[in-house]
C-alpha atoms as a PDB file:
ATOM      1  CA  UNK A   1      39.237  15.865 107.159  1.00  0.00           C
ATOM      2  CA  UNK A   2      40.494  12.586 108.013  1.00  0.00           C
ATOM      3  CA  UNK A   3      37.325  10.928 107.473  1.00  0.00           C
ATOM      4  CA  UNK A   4      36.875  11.706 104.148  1.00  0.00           C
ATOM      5  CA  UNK A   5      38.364   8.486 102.851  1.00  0.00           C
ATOM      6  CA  UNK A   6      35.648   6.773 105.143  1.00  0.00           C
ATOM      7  CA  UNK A   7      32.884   8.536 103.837  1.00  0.00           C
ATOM      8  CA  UNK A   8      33.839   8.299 100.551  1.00  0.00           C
ATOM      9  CA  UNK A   9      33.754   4.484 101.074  1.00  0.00           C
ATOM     10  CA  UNK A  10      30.206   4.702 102.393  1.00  0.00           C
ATOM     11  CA  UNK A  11      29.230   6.156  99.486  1.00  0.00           C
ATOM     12  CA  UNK A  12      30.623   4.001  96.448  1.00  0.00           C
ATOM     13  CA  UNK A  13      30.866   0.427  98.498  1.00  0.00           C
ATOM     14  CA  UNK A  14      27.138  -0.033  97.552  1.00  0.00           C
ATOM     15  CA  UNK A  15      27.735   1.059  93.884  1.00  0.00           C
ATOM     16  CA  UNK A  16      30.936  -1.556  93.599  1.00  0.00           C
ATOM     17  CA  UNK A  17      33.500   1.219  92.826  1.00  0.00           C
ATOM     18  CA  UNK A  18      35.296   0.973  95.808  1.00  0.00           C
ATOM     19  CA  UNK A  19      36.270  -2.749  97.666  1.00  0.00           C
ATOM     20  CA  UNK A  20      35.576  -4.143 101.198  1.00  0.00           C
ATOM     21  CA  UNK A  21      39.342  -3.832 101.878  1.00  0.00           C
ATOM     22  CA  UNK A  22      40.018  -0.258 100.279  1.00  0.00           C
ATOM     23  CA  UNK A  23      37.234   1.114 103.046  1.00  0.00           C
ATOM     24  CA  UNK A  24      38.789  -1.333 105.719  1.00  0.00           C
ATOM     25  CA  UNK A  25      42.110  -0.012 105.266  1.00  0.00           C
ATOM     26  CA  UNK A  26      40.528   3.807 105.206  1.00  0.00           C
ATOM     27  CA  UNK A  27      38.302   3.035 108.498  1.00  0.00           C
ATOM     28  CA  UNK A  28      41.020   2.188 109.915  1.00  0.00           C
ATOM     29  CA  UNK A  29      43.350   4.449 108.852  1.00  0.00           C
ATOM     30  CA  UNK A  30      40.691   6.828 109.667  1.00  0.00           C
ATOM     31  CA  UNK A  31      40.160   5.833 113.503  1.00  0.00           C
ATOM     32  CA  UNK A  32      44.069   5.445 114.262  1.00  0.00           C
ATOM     33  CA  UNK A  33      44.912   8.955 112.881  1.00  0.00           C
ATOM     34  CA  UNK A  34      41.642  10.216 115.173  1.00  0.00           C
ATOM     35  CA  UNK A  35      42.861   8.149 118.283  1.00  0.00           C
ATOM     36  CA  UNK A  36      46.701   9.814 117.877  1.00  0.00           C
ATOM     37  CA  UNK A  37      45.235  13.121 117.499  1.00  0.00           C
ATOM     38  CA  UNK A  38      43.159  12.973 120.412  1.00  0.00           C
ATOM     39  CA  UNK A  39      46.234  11.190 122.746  1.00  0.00           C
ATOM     40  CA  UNK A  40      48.693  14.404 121.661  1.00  0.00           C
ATOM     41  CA  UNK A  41      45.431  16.729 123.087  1.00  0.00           C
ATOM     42  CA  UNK A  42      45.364  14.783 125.974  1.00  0.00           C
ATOM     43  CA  UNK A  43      48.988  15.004 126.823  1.00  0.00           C
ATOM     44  CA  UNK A  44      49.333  18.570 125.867  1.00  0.00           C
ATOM     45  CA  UNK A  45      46.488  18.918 128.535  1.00  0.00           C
ATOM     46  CA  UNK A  46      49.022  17.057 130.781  1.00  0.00           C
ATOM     47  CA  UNK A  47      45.412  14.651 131.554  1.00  0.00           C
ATOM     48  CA  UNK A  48      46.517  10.947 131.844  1.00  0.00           C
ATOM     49  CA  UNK A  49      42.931   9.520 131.527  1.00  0.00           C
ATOM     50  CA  UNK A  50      39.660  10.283 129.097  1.00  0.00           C
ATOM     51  CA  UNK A  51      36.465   8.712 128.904  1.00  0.00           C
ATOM     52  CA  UNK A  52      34.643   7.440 125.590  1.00  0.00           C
ATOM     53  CA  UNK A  53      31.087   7.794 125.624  1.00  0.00           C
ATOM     54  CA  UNK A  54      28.827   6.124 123.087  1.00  0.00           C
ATOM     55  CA  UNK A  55      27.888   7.801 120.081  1.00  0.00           C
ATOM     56  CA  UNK A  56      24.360   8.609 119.906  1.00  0.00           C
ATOM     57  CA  UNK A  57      21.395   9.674 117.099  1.00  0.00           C
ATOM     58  CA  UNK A  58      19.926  12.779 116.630  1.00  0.00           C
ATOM     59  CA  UNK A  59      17.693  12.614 119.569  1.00  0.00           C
ATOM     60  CA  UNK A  60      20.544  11.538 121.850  1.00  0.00           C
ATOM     61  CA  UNK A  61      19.664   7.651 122.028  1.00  0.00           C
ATOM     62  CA  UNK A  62      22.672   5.658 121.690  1.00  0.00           C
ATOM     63  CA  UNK A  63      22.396   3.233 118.772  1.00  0.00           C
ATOM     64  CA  UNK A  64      24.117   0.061 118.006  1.00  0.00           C
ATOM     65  CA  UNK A  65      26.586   1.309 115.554  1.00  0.00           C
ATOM     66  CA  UNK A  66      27.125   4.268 118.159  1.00  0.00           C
ATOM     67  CA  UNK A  67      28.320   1.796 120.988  1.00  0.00           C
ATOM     68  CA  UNK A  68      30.520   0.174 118.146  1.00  0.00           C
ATOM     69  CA  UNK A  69      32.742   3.293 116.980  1.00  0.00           C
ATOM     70  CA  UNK A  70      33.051   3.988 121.463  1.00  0.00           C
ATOM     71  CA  UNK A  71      34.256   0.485 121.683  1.00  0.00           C
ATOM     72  CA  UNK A  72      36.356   0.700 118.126  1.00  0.00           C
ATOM     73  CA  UNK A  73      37.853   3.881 119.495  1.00  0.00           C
ATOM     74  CA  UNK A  74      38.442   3.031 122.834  1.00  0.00           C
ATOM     75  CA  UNK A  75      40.984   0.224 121.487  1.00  0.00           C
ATOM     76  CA  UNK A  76      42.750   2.778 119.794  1.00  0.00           C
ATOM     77  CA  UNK A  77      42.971   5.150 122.058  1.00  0.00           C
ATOM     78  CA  UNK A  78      45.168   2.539 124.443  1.00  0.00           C
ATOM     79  CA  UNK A  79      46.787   1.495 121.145  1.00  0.00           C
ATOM     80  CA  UNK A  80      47.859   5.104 120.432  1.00  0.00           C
ATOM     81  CA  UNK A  81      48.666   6.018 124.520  1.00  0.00           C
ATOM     82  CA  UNK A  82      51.491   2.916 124.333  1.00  0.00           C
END
């Protein structure tokens, strides 16, 4: 799963065993290895375009953080595509 360095993050950054800049790198990390996976299924699709919706809750409202990982991933999506 590659976001189980993220998560893990998530869970220890409020109990001090893991750094702001270990999770930073592993969000990261994280995000880029989602954005190249989902450029090679887009290619091997032979689709030159996808859209990124917003993430929403459990009820299907978008949220704040929600628009934030659409917008994060958008940016590497293009990043990736290049």
């Amino acid at each position: 799963m590659r976001f189980a360095p993220a998560l893990w993050c998530l869970t220890f950054l409020a109990s001090g065993l893991a750094s702001d800049k270990v999770c930073a790198e592993a969000y990261d990390t994280a995000l880029k290895g989602v954005a190249a996976n989902l450029v090679l299924k887009l290619e091997d699709a032979k689709q030159h375009s996808g859209t990124v919706l917003d993430f929403t809750d459990l009820q299907g409202a978008p949220t704040e953080l929600g628009r934030f990982l659409a917008q994060e991933l958008s940016g590497y999506l293009v990043g990736a595509g290049k």
